[in-house]
Protein backbone atom coordinates (compact mmCIF):
# COMPACT_ATOMS: atom_id res chain seq x y z
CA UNK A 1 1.26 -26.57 -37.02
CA UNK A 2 5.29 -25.82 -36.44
CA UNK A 3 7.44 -26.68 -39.43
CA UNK A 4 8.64 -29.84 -39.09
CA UNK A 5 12.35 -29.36 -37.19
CA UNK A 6 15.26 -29.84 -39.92
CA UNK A 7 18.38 -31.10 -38.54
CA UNK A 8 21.69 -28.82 -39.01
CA UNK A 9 23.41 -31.29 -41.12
CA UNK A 10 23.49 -34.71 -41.86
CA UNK A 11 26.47 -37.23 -41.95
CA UNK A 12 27.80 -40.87 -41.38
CA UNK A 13 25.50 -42.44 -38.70
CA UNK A 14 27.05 -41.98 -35.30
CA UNK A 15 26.89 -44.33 -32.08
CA UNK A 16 23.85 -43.40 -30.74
CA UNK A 17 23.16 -39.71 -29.79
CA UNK A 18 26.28 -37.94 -28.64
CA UNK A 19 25.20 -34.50 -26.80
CA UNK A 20 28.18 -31.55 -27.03
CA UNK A 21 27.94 -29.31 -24.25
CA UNK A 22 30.11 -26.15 -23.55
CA UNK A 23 32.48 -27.63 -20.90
CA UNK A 24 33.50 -24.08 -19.37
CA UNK A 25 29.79 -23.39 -18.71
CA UNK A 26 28.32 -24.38 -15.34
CA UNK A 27 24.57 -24.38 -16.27
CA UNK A 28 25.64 -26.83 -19.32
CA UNK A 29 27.41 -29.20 -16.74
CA UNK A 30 24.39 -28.85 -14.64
CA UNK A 31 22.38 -29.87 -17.29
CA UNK A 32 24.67 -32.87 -18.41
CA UNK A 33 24.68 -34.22 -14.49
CA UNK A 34 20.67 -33.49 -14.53
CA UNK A 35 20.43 -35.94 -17.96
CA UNK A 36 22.59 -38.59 -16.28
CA UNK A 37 20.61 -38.81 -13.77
CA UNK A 38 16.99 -39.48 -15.60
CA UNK A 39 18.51 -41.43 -18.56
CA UNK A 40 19.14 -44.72 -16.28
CA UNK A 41 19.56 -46.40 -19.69
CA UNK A 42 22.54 -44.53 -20.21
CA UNK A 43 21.31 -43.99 -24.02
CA UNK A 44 22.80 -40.35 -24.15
CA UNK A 45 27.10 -39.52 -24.33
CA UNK A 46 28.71 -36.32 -23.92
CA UNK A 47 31.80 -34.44 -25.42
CA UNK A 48 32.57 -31.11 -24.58
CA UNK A 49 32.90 -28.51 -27.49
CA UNK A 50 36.19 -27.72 -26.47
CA UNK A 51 37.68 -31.44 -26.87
CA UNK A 52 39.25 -33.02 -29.87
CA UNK A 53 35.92 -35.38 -29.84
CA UNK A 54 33.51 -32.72 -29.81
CA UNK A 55 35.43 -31.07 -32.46
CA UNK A 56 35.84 -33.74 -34.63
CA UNK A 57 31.97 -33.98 -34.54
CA UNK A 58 31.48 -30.23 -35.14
CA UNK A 59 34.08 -30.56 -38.68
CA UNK A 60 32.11 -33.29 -39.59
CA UNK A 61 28.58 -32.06 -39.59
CA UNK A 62 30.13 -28.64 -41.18
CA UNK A 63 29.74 -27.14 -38.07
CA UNK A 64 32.42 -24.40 -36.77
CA UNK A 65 35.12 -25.75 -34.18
CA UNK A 66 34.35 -22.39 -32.24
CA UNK A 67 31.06 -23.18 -31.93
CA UNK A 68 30.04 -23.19 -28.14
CA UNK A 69 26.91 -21.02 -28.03
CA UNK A 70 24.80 -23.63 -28.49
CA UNK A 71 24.08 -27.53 -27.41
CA UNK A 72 24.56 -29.93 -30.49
CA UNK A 73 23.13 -33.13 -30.49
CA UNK A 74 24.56 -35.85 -32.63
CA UNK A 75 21.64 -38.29 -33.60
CA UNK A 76 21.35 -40.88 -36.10
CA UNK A 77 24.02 -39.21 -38.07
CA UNK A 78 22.15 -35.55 -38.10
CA UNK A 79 23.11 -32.71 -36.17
CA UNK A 80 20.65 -30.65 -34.31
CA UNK A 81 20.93 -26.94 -32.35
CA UNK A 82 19.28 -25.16 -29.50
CA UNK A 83 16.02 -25.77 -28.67
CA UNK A 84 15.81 -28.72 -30.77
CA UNK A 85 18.67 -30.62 -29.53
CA UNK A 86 17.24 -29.66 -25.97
CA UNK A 87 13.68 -31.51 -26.86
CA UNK A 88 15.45 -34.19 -29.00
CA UNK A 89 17.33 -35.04 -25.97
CA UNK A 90 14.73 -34.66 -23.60
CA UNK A 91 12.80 -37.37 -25.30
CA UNK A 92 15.43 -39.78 -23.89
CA UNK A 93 14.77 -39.65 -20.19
CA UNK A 94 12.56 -41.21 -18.15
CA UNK A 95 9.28 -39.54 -17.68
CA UNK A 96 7.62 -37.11 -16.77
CA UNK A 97 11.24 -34.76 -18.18
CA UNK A 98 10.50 -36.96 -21.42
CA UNK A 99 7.54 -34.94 -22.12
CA UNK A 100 8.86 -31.70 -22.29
CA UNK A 101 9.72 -33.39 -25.98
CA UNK A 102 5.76 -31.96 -26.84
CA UNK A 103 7.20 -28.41 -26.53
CA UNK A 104 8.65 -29.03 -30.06
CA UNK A 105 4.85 -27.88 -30.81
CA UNK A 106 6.07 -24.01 -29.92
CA UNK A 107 7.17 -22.42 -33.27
CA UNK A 108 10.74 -22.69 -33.56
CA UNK A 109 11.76 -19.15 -33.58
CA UNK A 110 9.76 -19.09 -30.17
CA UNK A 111 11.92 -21.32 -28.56
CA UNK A 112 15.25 -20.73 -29.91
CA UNK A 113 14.75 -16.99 -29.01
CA UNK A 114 14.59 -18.27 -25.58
CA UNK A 115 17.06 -20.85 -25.77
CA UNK A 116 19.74 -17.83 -27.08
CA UNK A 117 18.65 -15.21 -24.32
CA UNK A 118 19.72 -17.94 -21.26
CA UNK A 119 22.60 -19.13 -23.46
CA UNK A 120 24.18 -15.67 -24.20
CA UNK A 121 23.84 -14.79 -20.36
CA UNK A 122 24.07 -18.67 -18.92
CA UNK A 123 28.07 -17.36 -17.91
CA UNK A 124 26.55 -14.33 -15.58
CA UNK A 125 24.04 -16.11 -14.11
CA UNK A 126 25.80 -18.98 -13.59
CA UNK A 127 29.39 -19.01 -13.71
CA UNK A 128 32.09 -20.10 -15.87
CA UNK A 129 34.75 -22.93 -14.74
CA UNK A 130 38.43 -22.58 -15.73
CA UNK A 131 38.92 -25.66 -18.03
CA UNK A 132 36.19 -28.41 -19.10
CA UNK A 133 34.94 -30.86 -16.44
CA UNK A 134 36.47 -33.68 -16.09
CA UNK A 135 34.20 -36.88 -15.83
CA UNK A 136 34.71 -39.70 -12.51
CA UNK A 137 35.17 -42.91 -12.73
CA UNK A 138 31.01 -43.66 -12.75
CA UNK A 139 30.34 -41.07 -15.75
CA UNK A 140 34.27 -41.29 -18.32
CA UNK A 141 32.00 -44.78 -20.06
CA UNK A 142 29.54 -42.00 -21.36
CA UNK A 143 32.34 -39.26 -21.97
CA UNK A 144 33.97 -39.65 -25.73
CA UNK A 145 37.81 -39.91 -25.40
């Protein structure tokens, strides 16, 4: 069995799990449009890495502020990385994408070796935007100011 995942860090508890997301990155505003969509409960908000939010989040988990090579999810006052914020998240939407939460099986090094291969060519493959997105009207409610 996997070792049980350890979060980053741990701090004051948060309002409910805040996901930051590289806003320059196409595939990670991809993947940010793809959660909105299959978390109807609308459990799951977003701050970019970039923005004073995200970076306020970052300092206070002990996290870098130039940290944008990797998702960080902000839950119940821990901070979790890569593959795990990826599951951790996952276990939020609506089924059958809330499954994919049973990968967490997969040893660690496994799936964060993965997770950093797309991530250090997710720019190439995908594309790059020239500042962070900015949310409508329908999505700023689960966008930190």
């Amino acid at each position: 069995m996997p070792p049980k995942a350890e979060p980053v860090s741990q701090g004051a508890p948060q309002e409910g799990p805040v996901l930051l997301f590289d806003g320059v990155c196409n595939l990670c505003n991809r993947a940010v449009a793809f959660i909105v969509r299959r978390d109807p409960a609308a459990r799951v908000r977003f701050a970019s890495l970039q923005s004073p939010a995200g970076r306020e989040r970052l300092r206070a988990h002990g996290l870098p502020e130039d940290h944008i090579d990797s998702l960080v999810l902000i839950d119940q006052g821990q901070a979790w990385q890569r593959s795990d914020a990826a599951l951790r998240v996952a276990g939020y939407l609506r089924p059958p994408w809330s499954w994919l939460r049973a990968l967490r099986v997969l040893p660690r090094p496994l799936r964060d070796g993965l997770y950093r291969w797309i991530a250090r060519h997710r720019y190439r493959w995908f594309g790059k935007r020239e500042a962070c997105m900015v949310p409508d009207d329908e999505l700023r409610s689960r966008f930190l100011s």
